[in-house]
C-alpha atoms as a PDB file:
ATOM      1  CA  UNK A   1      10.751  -5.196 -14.075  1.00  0.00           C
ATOM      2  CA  UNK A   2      13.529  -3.089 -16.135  1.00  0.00           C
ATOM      3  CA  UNK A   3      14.994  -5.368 -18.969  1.00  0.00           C
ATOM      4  CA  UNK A   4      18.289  -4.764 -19.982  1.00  0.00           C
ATOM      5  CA  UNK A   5      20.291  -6.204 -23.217  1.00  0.00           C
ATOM      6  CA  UNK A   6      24.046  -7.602 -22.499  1.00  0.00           C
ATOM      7  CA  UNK A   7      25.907  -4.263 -22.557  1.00  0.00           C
ATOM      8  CA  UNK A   8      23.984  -1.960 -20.105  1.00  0.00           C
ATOM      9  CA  UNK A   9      23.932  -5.244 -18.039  1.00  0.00           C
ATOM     10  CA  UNK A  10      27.437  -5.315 -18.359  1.00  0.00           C
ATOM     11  CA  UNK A  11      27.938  -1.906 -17.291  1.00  0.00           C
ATOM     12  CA  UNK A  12      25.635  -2.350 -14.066  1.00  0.00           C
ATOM     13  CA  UNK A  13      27.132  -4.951 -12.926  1.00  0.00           C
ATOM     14  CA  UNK A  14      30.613  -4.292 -13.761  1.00  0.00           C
ATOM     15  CA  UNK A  15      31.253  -7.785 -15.222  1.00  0.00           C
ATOM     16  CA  UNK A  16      32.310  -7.799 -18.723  1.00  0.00           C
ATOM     17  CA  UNK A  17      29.681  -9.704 -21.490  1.00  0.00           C
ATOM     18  CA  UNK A  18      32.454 -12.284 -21.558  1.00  0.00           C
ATOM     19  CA  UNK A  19      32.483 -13.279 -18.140  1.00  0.00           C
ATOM     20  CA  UNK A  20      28.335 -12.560 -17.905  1.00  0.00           C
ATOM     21  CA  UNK A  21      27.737 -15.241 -21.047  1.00  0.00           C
ATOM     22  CA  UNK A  22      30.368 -17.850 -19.782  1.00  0.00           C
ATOM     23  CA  UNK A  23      28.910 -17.720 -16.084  1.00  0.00           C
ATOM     24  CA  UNK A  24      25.195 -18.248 -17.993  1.00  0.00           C
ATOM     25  CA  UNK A  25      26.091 -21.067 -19.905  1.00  0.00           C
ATOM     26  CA  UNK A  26      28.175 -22.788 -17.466  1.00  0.00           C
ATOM     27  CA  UNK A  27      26.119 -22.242 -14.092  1.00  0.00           C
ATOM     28  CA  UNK A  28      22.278 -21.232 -15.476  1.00  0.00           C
ATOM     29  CA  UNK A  29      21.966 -18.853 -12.628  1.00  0.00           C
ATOM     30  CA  UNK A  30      20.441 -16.518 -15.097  1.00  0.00           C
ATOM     31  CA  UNK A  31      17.811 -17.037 -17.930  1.00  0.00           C
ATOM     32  CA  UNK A  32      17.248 -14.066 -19.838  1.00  0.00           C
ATOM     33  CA  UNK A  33      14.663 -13.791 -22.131  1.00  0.00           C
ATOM     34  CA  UNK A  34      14.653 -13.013 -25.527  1.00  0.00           C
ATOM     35  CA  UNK A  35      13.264  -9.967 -27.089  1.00  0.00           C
ATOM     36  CA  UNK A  36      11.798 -10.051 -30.832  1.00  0.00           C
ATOM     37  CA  UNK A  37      15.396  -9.450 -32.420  1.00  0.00           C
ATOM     38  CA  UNK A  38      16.614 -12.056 -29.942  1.00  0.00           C
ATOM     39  CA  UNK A  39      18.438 -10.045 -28.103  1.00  0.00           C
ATOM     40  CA  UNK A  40      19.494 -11.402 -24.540  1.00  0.00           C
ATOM     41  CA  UNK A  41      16.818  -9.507 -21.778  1.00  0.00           C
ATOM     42  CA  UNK A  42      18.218  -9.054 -18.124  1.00  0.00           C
ATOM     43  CA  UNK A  43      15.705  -7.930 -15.534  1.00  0.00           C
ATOM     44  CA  UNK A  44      16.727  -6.576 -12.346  1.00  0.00           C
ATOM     45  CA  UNK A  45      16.669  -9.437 -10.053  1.00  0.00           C
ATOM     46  CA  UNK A  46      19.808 -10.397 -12.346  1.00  0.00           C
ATOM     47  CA  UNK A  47      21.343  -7.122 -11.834  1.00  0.00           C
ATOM     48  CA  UNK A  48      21.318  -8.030  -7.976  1.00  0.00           C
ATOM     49  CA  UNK A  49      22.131 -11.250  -8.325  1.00  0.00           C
ATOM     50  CA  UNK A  50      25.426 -10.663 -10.504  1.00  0.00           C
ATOM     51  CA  UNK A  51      26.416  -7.367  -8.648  1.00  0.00           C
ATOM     52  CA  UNK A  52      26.501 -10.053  -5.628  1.00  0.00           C
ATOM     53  CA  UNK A  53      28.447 -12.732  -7.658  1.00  0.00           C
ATOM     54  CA  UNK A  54      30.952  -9.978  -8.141  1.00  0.00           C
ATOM     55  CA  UNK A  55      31.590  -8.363  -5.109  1.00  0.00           C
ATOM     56  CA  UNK A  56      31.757 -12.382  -3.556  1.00  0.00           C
ATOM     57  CA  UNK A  57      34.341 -13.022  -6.383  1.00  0.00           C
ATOM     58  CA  UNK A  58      36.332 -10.443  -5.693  1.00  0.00           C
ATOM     59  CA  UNK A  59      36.815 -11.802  -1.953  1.00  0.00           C
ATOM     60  CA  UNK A  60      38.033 -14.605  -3.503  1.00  0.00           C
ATOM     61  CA  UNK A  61      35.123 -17.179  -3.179  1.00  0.00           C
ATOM     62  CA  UNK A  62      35.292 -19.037  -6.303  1.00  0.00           C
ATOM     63  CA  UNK A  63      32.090 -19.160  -8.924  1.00  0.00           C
ATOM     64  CA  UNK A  64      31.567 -22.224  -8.807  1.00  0.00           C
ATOM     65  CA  UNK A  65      31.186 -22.427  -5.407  1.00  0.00           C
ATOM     66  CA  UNK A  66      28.974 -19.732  -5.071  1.00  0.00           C
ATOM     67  CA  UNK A  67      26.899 -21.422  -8.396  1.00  0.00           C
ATOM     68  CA  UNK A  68      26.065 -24.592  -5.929  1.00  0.00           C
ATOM     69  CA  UNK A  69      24.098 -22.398  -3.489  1.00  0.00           C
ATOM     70  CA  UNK A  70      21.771 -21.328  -5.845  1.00  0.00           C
ATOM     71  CA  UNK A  71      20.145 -18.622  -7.593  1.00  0.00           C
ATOM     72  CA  UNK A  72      17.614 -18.562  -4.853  1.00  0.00           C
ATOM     73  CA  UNK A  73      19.500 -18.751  -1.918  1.00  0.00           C
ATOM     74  CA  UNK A  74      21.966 -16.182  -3.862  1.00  0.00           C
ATOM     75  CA  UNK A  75      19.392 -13.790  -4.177  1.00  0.00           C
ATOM     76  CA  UNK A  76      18.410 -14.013  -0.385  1.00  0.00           C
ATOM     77  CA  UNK A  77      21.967 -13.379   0.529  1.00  0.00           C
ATOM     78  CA  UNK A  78      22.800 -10.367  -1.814  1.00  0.00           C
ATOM     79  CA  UNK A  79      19.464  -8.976  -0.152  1.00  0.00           C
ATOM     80  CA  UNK A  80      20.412  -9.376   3.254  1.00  0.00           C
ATOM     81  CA  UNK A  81      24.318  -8.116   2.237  1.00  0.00           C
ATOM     82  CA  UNK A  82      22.513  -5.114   0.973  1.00  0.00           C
ATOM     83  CA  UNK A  83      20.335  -4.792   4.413  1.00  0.00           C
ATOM     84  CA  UNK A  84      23.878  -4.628   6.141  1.00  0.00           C
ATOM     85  CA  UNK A  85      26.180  -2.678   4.073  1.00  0.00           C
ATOM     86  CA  UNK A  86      24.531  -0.707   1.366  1.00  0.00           C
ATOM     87  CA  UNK A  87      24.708   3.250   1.526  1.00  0.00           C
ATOM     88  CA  UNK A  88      21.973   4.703  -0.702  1.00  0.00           C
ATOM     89  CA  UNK A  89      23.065   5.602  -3.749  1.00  0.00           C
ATOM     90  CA  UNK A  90      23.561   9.557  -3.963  1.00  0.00           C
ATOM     91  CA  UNK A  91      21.041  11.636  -5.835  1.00  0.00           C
ATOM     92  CA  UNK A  92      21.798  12.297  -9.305  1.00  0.00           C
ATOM     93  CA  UNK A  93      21.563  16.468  -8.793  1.00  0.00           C
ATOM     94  CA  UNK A  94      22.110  17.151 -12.427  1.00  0.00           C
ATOM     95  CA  UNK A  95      19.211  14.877 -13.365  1.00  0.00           C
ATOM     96  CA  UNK A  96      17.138  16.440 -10.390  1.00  0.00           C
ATOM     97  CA  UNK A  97      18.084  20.130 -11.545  1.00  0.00           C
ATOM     98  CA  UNK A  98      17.400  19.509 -15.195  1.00  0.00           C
ATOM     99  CA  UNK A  99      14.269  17.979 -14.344  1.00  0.00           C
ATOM    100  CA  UNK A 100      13.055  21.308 -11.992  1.00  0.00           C
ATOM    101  CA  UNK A 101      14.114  23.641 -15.240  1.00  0.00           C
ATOM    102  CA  UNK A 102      11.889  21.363 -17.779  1.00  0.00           C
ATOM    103  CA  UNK A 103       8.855  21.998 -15.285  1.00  0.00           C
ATOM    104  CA  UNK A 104       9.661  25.171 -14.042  1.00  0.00           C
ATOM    105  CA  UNK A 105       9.999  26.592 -18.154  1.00  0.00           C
ATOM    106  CA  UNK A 106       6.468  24.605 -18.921  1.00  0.00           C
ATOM    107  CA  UNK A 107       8.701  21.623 -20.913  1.00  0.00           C
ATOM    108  CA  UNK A 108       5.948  19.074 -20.011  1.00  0.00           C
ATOM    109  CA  UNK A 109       7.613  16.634 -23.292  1.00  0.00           C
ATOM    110  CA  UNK A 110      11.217  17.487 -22.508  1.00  0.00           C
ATOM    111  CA  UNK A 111      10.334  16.714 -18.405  1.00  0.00           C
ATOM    112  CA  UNK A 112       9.121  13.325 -19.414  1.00  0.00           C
ATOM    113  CA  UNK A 113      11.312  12.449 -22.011  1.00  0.00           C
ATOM    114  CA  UNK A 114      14.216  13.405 -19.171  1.00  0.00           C
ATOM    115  CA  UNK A 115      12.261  11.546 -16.570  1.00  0.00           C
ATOM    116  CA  UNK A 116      11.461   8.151 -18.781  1.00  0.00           C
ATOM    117  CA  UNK A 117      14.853   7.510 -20.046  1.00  0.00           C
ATOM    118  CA  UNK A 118      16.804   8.093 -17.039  1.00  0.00           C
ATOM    119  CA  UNK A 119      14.230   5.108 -15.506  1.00  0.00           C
ATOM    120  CA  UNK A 120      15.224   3.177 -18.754  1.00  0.00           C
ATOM    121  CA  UNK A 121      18.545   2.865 -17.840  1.00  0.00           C
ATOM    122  CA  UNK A 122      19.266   1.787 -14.336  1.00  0.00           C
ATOM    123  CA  UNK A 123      17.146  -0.477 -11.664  1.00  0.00           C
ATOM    124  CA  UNK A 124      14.189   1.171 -10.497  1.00  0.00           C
ATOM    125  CA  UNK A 125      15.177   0.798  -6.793  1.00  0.00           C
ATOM    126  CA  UNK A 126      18.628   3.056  -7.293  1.00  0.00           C
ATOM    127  CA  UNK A 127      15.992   5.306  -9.551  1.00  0.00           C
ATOM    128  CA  UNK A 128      14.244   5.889  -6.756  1.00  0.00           C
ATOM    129  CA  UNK A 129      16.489   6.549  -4.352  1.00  0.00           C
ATOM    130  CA  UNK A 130      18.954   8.848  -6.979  1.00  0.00           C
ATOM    131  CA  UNK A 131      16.329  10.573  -8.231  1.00  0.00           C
ATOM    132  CA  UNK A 132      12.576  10.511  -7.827  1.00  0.00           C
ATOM    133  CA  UNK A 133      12.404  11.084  -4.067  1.00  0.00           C
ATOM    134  CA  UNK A 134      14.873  13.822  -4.563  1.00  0.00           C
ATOM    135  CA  UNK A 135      12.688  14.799  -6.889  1.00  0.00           C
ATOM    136  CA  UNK A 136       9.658  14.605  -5.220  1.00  0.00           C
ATOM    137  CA  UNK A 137      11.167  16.423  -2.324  1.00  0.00           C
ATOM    138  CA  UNK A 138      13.250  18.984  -4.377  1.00  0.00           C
ATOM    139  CA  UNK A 139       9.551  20.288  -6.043  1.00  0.00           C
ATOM    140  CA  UNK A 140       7.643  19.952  -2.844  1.00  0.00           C
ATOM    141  CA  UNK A 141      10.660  23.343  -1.392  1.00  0.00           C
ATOM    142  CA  UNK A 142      10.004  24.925  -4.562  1.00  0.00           C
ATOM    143  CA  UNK A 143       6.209  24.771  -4.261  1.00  0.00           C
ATOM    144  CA  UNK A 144       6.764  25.849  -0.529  1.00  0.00           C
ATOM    145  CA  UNK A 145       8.957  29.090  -1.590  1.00  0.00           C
ATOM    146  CA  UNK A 146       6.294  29.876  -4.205  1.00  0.00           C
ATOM    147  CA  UNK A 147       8.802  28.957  -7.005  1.00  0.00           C
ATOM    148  CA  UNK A 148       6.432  26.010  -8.454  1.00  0.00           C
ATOM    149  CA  UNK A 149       2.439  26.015  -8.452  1.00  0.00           C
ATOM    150  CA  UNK A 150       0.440  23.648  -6.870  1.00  0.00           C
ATOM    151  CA  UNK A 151      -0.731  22.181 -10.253  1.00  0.00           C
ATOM    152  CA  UNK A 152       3.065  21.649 -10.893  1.00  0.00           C
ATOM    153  CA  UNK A 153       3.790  20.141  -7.989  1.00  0.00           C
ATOM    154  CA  UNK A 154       0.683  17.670  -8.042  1.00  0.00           C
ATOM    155  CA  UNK A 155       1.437  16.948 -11.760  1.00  0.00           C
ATOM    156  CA  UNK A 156       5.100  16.102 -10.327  1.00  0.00           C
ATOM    157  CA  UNK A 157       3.990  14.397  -7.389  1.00  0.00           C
ATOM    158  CA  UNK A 158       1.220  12.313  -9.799  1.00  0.00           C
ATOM    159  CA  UNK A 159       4.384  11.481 -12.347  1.00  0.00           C
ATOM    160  CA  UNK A 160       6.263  10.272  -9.267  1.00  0.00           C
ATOM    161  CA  UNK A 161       3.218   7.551  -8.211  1.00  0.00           C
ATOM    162  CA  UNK A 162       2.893   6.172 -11.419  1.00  0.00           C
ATOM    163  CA  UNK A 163       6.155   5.007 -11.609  1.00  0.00           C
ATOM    164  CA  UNK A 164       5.689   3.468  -8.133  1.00  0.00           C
ATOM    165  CA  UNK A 165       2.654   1.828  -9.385  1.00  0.00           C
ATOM    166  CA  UNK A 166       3.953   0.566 -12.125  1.00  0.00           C
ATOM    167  CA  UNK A 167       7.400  -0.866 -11.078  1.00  0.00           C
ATOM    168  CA  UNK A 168       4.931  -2.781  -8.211  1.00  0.00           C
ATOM    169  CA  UNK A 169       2.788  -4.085 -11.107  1.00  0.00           C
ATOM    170  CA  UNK A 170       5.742  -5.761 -12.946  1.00  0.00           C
ATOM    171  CA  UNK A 171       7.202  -7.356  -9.378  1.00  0.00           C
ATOM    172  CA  UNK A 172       6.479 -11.201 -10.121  1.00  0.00           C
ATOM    173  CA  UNK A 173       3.117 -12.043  -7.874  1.00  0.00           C
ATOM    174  CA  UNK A 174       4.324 -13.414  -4.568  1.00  0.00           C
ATOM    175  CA  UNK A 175       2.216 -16.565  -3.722  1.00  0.00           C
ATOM    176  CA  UNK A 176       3.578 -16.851   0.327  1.00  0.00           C
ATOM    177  CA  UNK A 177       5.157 -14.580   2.400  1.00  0.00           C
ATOM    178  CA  UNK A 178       3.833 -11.872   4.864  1.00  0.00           C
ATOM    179  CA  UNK A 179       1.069  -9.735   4.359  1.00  0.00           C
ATOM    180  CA  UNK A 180       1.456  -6.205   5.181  1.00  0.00           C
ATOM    181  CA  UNK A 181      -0.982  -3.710   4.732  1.00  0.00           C
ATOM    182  CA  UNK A 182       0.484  -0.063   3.666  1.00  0.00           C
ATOM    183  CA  UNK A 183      -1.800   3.411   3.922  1.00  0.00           C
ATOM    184  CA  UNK A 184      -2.052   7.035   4.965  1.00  0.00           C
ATOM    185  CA  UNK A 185      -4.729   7.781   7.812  1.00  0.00           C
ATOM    186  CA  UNK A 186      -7.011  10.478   8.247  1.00  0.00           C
ATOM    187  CA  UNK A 187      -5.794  14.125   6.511  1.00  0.00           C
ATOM    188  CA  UNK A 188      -2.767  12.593   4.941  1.00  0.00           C
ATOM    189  CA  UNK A 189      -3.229  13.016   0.936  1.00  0.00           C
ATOM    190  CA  UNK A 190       0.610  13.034   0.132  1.00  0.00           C
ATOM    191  CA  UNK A 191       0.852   9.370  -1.023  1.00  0.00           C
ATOM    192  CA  UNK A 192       4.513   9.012  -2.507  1.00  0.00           C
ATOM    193  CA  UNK A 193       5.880   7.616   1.072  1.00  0.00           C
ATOM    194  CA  UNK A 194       3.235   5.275   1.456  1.00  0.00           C
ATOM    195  CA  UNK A 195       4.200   3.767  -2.015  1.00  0.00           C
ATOM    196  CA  UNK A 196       7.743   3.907  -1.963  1.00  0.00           C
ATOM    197  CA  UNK A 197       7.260   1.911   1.317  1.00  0.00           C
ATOM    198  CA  UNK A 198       4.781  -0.831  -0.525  1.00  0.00           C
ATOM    199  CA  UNK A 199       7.305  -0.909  -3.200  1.00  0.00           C
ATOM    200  CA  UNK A 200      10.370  -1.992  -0.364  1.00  0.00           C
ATOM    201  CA  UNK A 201       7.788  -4.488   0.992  1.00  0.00           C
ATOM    202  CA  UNK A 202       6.506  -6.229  -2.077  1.00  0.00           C
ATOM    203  CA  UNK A 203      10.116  -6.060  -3.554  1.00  0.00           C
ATOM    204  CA  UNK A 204      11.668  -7.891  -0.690  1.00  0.00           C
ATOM    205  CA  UNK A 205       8.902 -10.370  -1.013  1.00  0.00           C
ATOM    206  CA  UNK A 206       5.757  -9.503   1.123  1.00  0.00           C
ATOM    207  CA  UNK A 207       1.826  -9.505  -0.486  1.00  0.00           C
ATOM    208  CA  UNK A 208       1.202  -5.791  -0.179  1.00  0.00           C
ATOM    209  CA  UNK A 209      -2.361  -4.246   0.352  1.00  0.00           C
ATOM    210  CA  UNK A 210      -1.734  -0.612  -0.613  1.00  0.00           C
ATOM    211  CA  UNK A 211      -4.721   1.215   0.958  1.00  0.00           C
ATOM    212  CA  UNK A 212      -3.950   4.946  -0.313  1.00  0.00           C
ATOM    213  CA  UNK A 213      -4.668   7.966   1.095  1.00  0.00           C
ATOM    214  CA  UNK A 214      -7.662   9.395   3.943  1.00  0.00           C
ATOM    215  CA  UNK A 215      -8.020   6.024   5.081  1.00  0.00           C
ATOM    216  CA  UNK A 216     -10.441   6.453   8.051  1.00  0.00           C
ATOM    217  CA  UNK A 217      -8.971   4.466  11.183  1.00  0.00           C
ATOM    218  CA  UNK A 218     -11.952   2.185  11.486  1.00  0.00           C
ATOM    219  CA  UNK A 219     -11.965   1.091   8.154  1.00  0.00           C
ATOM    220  CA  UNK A 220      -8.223   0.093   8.280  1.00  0.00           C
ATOM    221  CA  UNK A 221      -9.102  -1.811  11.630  1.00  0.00           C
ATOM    222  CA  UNK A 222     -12.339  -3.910   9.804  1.00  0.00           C
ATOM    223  CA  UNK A 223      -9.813  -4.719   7.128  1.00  0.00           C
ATOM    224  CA  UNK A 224      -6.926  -5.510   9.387  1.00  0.00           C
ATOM    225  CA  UNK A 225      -9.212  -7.715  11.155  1.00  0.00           C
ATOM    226  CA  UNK A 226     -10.561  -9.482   7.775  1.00  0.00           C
ATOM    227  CA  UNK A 227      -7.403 -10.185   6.573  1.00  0.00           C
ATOM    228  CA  UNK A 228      -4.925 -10.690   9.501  1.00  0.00           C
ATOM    229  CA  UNK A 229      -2.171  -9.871   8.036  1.00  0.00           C
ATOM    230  CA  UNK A 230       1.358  -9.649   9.189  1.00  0.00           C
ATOM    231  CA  UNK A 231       2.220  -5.445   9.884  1.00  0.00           C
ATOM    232  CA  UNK A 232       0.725  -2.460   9.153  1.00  0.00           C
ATOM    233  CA  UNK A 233       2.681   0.276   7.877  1.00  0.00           C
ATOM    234  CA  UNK A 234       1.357   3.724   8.304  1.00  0.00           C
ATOM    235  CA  UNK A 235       2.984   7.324   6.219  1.00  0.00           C
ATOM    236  CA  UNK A 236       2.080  10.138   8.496  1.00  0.00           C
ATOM    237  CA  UNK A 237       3.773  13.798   7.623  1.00  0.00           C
ATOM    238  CA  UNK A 238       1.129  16.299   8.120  1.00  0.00           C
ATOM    239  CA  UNK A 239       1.410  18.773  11.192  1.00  0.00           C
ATOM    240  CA  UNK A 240      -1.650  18.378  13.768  1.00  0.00           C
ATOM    241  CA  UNK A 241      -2.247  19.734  17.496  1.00  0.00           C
ATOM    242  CA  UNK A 242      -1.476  18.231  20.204  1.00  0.00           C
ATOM    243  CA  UNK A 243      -5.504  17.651  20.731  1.00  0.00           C
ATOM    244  CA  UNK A 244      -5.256  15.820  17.174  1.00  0.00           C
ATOM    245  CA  UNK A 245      -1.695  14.000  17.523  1.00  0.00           C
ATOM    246  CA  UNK A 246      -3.143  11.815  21.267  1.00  0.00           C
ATOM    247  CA  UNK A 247      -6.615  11.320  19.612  1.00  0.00           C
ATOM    248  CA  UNK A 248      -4.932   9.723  15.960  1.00  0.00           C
ATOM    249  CA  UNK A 249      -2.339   7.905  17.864  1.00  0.00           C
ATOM    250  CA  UNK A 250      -4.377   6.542  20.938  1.00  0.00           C
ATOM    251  CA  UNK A 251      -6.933   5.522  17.795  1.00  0.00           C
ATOM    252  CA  UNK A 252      -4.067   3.814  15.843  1.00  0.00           C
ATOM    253  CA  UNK A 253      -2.846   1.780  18.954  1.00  0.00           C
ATOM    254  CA  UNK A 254      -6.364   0.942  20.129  1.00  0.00           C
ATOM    255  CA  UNK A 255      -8.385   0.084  17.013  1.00  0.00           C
ATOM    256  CA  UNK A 256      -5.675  -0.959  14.915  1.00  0.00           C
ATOM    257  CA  UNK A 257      -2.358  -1.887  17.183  1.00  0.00           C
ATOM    258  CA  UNK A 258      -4.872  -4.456  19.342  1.00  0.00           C
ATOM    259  CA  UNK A 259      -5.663  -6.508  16.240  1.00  0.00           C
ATOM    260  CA  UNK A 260      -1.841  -6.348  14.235  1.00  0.00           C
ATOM    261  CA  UNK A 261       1.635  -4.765  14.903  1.00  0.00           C
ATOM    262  CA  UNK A 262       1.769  -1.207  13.485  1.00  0.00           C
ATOM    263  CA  UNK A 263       4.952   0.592  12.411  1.00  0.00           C
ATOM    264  CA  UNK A 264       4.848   4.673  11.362  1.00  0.00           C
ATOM    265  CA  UNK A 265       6.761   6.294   9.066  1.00  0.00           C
ATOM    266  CA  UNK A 266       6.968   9.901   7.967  1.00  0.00           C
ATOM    267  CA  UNK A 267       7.723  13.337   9.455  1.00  0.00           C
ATOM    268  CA  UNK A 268       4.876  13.524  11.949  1.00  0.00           C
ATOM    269  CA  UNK A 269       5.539  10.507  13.095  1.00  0.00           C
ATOM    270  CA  UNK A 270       9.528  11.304  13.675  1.00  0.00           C
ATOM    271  CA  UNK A 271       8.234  13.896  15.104  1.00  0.00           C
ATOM    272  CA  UNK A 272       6.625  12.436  18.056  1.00  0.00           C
ATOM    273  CA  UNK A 273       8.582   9.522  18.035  1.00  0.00           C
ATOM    274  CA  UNK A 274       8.066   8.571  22.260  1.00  0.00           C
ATOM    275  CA  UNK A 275       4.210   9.337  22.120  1.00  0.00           C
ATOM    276  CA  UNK A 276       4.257   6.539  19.482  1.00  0.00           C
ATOM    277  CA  UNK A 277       6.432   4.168  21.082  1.00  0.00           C
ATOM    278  CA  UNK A 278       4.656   4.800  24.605  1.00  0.00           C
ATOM    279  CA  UNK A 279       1.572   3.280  22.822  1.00  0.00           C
ATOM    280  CA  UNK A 280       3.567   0.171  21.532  1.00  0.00           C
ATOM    281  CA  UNK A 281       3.852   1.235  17.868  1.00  0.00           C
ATOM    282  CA  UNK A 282       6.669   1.199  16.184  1.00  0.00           C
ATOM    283  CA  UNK A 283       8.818   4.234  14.687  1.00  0.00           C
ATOM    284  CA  UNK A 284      10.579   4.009  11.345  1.00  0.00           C
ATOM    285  CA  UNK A 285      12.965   6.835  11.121  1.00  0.00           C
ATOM    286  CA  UNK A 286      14.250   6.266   7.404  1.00  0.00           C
ATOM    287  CA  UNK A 287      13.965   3.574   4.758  1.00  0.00           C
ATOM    288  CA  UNK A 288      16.921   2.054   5.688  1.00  0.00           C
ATOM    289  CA  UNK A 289      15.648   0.910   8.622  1.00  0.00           C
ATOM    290  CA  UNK A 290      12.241  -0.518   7.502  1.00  0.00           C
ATOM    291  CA  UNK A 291      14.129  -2.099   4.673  1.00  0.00           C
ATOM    292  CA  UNK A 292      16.006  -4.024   7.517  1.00  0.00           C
ATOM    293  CA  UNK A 293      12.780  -5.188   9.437  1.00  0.00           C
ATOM    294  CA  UNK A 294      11.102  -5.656   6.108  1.00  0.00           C
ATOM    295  CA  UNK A 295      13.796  -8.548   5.664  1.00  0.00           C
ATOM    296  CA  UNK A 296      13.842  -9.641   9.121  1.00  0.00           C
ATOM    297  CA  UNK A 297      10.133  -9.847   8.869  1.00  0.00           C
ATOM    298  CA  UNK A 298      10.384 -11.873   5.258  1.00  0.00           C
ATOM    299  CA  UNK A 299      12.690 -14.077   6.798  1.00  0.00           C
ATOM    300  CA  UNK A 300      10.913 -15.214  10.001  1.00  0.00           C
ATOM    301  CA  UNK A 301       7.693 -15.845   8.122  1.00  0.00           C
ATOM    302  CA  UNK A 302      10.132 -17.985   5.832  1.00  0.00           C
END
């Protein structure tokens, strides 16, 4: 996870460092670490957790009252408040737009200097949604109108999956919770969906298989069936015929839906939406929504 010292904390939660050190000391809902100049470390689990704290505050529920639940328990409710209420956070177009110029005038250092501090500054999760997958998505119409090259746009797309992978490989290691399996089927190379959606899982508390890309259908169905796990979530966004769209999804629902619920995701599979559903797998139409089964599903396995 992100650390952050006491100010920058301060500033994402919009607590002052008086009020963040008093609440510390008083109620040990947070333990920061220490770096090696002893500085006080916040991660961002504390940046949810205090965020909460404030906007409960500010309804008039007292601290201390809110301090008896628990840090735990906290945490569960500022996720599910988030589930209910929270807008994603708007892209960050200047960020996006300076970003597109570094790569589009061959500034590989100034494009990753731009890139890596924005991510040092604010939780990955709003990162993601203000800026990466706009990003990501931004490149992919310039590559389209012939504006970008296809090297570009894989070394963008490439920049854009190692963060994923990375901000999964500093979530603490879940030892329960469901097990969802996340990959891309047959044809579909364009991994950045599949990972932001392993990232929501295993953030929210799942054990996360990431399978990647070109996974052939019976392969995913002899590891579904090793495993068991909880849900499979699929990323589908390339076009296909009709010929190709019944075979993949009549496959999906047969060798795969038999064994463990499936849920889709993606363009192609907004796309045809009521041949999915007619074959008893779910339809995600944004991440808002699977982030609100993702907690249901958390929950009930709780």
């Amino acid at each position: 996870m992100q650390m952050y010292r006491i100010h920058r904390f301060s500033k994402l939660t919009g607590l002052s460092t008086h009020v963040i050190r008093a609440w510390e000391k008083r109620y040990g809902l947070v333990k920061p670490t220490r770096g090696s100049n002893r500085y006080r470390l916040y991660n961002d689990e504390d940046v949810r957790l205090f965020r909460y704290l404030k906007s409960q505050t500010d309804q008039g529920i007292g601290i201390g009252q809110l301090a008896e639940i628990g840090r735990e328990t906290l945490l569960e409710q500022a996720q599910q408040d988030w589930v209910k209420t929270a807008v994603e956070p708007p892209p960050s177009e200047g960020l996006v737009s300076d970003l597109t110029q570094a790569l589009q005038g061959g500034d590989r250092a100034g494009f990753e200097r731009k890139l890596n501090g924005a991510l040092a500054v604010i939780p990955f999760e709003e990162a993601l949604h203000r800026f990466l997958l706009p990003l990501q998505e931004q490149v992919g119409q310039l590559w389209h109108d012939g504006q970008v090259s296809v090297a570009q746009e894989h070394y963008v797309s490439n920049q854009v999956k190692q963060k994923i992978f990375s901000a999964i490989n500093q979530l603490r290691l879940i030892g329960e919770g469901p097990h969802v399996v996340v990959a891309c089927p047959p044809q579909e190379w364009h991994e950045v969906s599949a990972l932001t959606a392993a990232y929501l899982c295993a953030v929210r508390g799942c054990r996360v298989h990431y399978l990647g890309a070109n996974l052939p259908i019976p392969e995913l169905a002899r590891f579904c069936e090793q495993i068991r796990p909880s849900y499979v979530l699929l990323s589908m966004t390339i076009d296909r015929s009709d010929a190709e769209t019944r075979t993949i999804v009549h496959d999906i629902a047969i060798q795969v839906g038999s064994v463990v619920p499936v849920g889709v995701g993606g363009r192609f599979a907004q796309a045809h939406a009521s041949l999915f559903m007619e074959n008893n797998l779910t339809v995600f139409p944004d991440l808002k929504s699977l982030d609100a089964f993702v907690f249901s599903l958390v929950h009930s396995s709780g």
